[in-house]
Protein backbone atom coordinates (compact mmCIF):
# COMPACT_ATOMS: atom_id res chain seq x y z
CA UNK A 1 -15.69 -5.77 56.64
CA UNK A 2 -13.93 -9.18 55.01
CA UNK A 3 -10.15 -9.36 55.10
CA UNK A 4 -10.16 -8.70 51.29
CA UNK A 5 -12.65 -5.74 51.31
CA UNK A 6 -10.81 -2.19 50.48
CA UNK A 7 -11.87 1.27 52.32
CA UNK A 8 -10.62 3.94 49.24
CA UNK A 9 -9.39 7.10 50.71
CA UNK A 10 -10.31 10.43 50.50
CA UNK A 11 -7.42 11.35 48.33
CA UNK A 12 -6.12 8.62 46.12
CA UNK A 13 -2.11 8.73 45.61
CA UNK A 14 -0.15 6.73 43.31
CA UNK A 15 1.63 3.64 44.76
CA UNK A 16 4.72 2.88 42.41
CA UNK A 17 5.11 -0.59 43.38
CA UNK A 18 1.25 -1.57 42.81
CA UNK A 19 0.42 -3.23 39.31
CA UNK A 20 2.19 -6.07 39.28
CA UNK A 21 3.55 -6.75 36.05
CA UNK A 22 3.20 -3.28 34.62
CA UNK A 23 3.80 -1.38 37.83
CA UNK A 24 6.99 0.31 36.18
CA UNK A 25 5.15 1.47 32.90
CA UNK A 26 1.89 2.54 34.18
CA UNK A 27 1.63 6.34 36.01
CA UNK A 28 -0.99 8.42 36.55
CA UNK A 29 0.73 10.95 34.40
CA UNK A 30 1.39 11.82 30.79
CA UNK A 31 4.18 13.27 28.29
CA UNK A 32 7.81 11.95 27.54
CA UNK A 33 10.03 10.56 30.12
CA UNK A 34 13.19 10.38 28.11
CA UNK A 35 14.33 12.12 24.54
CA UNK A 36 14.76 9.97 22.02
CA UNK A 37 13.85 10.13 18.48
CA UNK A 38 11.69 7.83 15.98
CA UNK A 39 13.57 5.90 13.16
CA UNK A 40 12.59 6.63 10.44
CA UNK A 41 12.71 3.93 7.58
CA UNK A 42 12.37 3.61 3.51
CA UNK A 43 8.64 4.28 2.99
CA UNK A 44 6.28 7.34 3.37
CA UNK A 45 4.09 5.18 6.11
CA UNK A 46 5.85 4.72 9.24
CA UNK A 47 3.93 2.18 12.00
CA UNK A 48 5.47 2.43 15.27
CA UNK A 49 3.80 -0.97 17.60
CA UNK A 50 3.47 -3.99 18.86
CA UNK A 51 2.03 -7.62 17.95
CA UNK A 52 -0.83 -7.20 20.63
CA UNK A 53 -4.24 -7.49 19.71
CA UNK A 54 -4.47 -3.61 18.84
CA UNK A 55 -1.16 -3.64 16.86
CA UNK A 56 -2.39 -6.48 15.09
CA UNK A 57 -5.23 -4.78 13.60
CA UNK A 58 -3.21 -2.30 11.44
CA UNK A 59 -0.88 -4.91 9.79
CA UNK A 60 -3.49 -7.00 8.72
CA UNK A 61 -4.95 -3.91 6.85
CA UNK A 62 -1.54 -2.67 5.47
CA UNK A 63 -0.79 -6.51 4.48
CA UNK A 64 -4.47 -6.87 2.69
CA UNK A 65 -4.08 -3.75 1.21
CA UNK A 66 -0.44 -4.90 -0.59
CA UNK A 67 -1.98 -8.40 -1.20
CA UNK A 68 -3.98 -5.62 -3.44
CA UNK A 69 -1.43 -5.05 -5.47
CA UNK A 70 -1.43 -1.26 -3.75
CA UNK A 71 2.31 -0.47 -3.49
CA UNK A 72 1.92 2.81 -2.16
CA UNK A 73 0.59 0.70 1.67
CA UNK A 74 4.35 -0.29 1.89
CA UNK A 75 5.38 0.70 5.64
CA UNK A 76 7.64 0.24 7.58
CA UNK A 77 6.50 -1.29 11.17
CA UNK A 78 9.10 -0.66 13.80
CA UNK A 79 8.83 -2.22 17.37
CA UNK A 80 7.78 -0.48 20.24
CA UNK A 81 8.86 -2.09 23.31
CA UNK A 82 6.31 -1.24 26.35
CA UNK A 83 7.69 -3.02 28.91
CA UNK A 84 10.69 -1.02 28.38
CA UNK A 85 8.79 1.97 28.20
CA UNK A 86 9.59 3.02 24.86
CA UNK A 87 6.49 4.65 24.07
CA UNK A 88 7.29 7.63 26.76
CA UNK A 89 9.90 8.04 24.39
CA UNK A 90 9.79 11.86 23.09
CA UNK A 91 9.93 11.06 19.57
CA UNK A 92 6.76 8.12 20.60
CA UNK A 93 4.48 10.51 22.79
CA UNK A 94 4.95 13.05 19.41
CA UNK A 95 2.67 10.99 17.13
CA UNK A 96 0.65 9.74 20.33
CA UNK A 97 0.42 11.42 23.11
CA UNK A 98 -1.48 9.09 24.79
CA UNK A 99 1.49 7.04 24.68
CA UNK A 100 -0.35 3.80 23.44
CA UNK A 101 0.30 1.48 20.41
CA UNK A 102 -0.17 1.46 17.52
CA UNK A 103 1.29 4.97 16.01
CA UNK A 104 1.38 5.62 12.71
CA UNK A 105 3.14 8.63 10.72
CA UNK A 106 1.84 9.33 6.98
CA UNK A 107 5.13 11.41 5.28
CA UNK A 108 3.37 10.92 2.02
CA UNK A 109 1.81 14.21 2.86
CA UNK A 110 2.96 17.73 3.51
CA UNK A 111 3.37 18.36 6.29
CA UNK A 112 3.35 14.68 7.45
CA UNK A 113 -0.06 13.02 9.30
CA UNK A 114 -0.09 11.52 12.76
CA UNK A 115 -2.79 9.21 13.20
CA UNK A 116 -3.05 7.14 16.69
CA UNK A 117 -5.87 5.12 18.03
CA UNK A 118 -5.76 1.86 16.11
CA UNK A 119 -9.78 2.69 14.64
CA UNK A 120 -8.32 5.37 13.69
CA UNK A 121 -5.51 4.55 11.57
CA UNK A 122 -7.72 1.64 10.31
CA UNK A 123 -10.36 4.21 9.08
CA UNK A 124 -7.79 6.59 7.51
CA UNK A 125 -5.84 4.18 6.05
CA UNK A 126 -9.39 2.42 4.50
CA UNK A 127 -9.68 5.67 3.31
CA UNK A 128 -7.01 7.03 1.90
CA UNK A 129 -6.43 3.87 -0.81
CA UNK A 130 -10.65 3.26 -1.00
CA UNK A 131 -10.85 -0.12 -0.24
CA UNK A 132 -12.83 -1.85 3.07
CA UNK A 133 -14.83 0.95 4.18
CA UNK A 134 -17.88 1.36 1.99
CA UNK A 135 -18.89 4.45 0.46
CA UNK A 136 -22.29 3.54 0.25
CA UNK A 137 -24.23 5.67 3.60
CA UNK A 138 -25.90 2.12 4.94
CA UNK A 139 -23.02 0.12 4.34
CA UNK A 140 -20.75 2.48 5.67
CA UNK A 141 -22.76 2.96 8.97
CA UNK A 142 -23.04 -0.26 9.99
CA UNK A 143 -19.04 -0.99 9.62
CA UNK A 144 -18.37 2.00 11.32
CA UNK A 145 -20.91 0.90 14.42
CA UNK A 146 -19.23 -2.37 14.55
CA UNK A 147 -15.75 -0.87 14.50
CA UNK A 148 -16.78 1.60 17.14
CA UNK A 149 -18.12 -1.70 19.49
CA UNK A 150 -15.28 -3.02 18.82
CA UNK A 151 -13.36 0.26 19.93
CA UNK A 152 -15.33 0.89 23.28
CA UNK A 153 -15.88 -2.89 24.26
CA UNK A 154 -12.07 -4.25 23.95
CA UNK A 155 -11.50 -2.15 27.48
CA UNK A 156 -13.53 -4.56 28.88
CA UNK A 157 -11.93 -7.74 27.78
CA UNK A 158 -8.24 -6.23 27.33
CA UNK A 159 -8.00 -3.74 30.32
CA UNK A 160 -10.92 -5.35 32.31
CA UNK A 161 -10.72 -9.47 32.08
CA UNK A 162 -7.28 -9.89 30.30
CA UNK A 163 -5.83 -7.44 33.33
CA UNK A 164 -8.22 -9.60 36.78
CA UNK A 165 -7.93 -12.79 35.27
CA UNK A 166 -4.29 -12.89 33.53
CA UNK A 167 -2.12 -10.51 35.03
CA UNK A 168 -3.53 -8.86 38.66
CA UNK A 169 -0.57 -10.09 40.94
CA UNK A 170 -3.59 -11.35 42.90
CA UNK A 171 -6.85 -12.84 42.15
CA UNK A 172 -9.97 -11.94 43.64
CA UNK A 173 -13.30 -13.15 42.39
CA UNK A 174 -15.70 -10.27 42.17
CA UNK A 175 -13.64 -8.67 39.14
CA UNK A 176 -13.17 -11.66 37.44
CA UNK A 177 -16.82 -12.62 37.68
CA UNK A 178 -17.95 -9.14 36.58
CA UNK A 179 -16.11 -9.12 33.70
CA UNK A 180 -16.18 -12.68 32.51
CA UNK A 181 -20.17 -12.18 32.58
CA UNK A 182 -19.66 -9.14 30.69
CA UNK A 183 -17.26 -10.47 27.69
CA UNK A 184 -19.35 -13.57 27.63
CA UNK A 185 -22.26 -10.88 26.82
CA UNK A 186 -19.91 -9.42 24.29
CA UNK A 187 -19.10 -12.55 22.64
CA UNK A 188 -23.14 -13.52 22.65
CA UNK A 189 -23.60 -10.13 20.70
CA UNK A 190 -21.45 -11.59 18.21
CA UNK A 191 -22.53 -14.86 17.81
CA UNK A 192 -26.58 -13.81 17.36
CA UNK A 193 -25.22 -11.15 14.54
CA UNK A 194 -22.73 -13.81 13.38
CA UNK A 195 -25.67 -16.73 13.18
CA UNK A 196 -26.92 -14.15 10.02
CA UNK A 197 -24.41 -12.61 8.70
CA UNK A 198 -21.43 -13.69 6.76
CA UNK A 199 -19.25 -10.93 8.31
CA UNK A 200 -19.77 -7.80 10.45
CA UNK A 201 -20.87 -5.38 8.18
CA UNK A 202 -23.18 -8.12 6.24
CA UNK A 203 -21.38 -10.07 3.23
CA UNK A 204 -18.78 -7.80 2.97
CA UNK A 205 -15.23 -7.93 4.99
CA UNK A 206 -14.09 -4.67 6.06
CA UNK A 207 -12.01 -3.01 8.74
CA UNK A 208 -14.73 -4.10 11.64
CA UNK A 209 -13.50 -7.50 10.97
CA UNK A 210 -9.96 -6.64 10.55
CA UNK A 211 -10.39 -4.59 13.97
CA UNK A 212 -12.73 -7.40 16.17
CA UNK A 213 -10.74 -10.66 14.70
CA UNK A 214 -7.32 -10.09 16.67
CA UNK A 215 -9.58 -9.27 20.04
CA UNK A 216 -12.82 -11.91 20.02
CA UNK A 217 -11.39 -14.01 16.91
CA UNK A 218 -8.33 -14.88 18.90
CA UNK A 219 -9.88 -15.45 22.26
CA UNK A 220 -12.16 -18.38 20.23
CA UNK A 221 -9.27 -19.74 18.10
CA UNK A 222 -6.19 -18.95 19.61
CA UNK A 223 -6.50 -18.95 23.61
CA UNK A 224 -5.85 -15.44 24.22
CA UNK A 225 -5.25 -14.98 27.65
CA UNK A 226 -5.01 -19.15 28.17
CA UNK A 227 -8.82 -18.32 28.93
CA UNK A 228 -10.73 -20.64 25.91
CA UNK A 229 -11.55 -23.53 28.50
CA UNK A 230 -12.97 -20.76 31.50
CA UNK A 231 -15.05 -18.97 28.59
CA UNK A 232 -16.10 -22.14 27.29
CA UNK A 233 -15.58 -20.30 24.06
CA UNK A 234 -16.59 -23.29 21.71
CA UNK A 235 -20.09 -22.74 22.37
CA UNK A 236 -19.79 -19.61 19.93
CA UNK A 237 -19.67 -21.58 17.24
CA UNK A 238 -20.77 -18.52 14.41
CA UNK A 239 -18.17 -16.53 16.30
CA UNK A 240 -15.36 -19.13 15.52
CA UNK A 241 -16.99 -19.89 12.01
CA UNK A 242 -16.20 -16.29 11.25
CA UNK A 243 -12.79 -16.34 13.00
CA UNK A 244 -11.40 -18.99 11.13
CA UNK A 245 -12.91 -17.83 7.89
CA UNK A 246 -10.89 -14.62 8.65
CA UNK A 247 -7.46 -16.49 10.10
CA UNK A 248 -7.46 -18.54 6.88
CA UNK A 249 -6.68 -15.44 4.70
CA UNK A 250 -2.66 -15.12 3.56
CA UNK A 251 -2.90 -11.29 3.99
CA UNK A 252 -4.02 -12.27 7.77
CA UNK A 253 -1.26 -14.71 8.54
CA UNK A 254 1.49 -11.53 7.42
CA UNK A 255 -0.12 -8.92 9.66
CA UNK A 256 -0.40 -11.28 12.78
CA UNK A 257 3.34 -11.63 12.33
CA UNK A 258 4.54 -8.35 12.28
CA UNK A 259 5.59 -6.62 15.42
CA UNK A 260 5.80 -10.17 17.25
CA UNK A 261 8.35 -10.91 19.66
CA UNK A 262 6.87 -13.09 21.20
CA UNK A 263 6.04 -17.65 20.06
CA UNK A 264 7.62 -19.88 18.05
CA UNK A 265 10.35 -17.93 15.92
CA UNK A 266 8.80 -19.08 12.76
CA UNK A 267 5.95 -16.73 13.82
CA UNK A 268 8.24 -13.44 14.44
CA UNK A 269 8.56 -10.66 12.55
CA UNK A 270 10.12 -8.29 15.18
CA UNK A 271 10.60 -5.39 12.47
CA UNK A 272 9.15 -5.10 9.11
CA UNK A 273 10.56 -2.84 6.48
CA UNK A 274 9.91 -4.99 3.39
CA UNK A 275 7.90 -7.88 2.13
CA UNK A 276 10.70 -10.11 2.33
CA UNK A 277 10.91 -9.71 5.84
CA UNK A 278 8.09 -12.11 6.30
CA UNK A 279 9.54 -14.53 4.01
């Protein structure tokens, strides 16, 4: 047995002080830890989340649907700090009880709609104004496959790379090798469909764009994870063709912002409860 190799026991228990830099928020349990309620702001939709990649995904739909001239997408996007823990919050783990960002609360209906699971919301919101999700039964399947690979194969580069090669307080190879090889497969996927196909869903964008773009069309254009030069990401070149098609669109630029505390300040939106707030 190497120095590094790990013997699991025959009952696992939960060390609080493994994890590194999210030991204190992750837990092997679920439900509130604290009471607190949501705010609740100005317009029926209320997003509760964060600037990550899945946050992201939501308020570039709600920001291309208003660049639609559809005032009834007005929201208000509140921050939800994880690292504090605010999503065990009781008013949080209401609308999500899998205590994960992005939330979102529809009180344009009676009684009001929780959605969570960002495909989610980006499929109920696509439907509910009838724009980016085609009706048509072909089109319509093939967005909703890409949004679903999108859906099961982010685990592997958020939760599985991002977590080995970015944030494990230590490194060890065999994770990092298994799933580099396996997001390079992912990002191969895309570039084949890419090479013939003007978007994911064929010549049309739609919500599997707005959904893969903040995930695979970051880690291309904008060094998620510091990790463009160790993926040798350039090499995708229909994969960053379509990622800067996509980054180049105004509606894009507002929903990246939103939620952000994070960058240069000019790139912040920490809350968003109007338009102008991205002035």
């Amino acid at each position: 047995m190497s120095q590094n190799e790990y013997t699991p026991p025959a009952v696992w228990t939960w060390d609080q002080g493994s994890g590194g830099r999210f030991a204190q928020i992750n837990r092997p349990i679920a439900g509130a830890t604290h009471e607190k309620p949501l705010p609740i702001g100005q317009h029926p939709l209320q997003l509760h989340s964060l600037g990550t990649p899945n946050g992201v995904k939501v308020t570039i739909l709600l920001e291309e649907l208003l660049a639609l001239g559809i005032t009834e997408a007005e929201y208000d996007a509140w921050i939800v700090n994880i690292l504090e823990g605010s999503q065990f919050s009781s008013g949080f783990v209401g609308i999500n009880p899998n205590s994960k960002i992005p939330a979102l609360l529809d009180n344009s209906v009676n009684p009001p709609q929780r959605v969570f699971e960002s495909g989610a919301i980006l499929m109920y919101l696509a439907e509910k104004f009838g724009h980016f999700l085609p009706t048509e039964a072909g089109a319509r399947a093939e967005t909703l496959s890409w949004l679903f690979w999108q859906m099961g194969s982010a685990a592997f580069l958020g939760g599985g790379f991002g977590h080995f090669y970015a944030y494990a307080p230590e490194k060890y190879e065999y994770p990092i090798n298994r799933y580099t090889m396996e997001v390079k497969r992912q990002l191969d996927v895309l570039n084949q469909h890419l090479a013939e196909h003007e978007y994911l869903a064929g010549s049309e964008y739609t919500i599997a764009d707005m959904s893969t773009f903040p995930w695979y069309g970051m880690l291309v254009i904008g060094n998620l994870y510091s990790a463009q030069e160790f993926l040798d990401v350039h090499t995708y070149t229909h994969v960053e063709r379509w990622a800067r098609q996509i980054d180049a669109r105004p509606a894009v630029q507002r929903g990246k912002r939103v939620n952000t505390t994070w960058g240069p300040e000019s790139e912040r939106c920490i809350e968003r409860h109007s338009a102008a707030d991205l002035d």
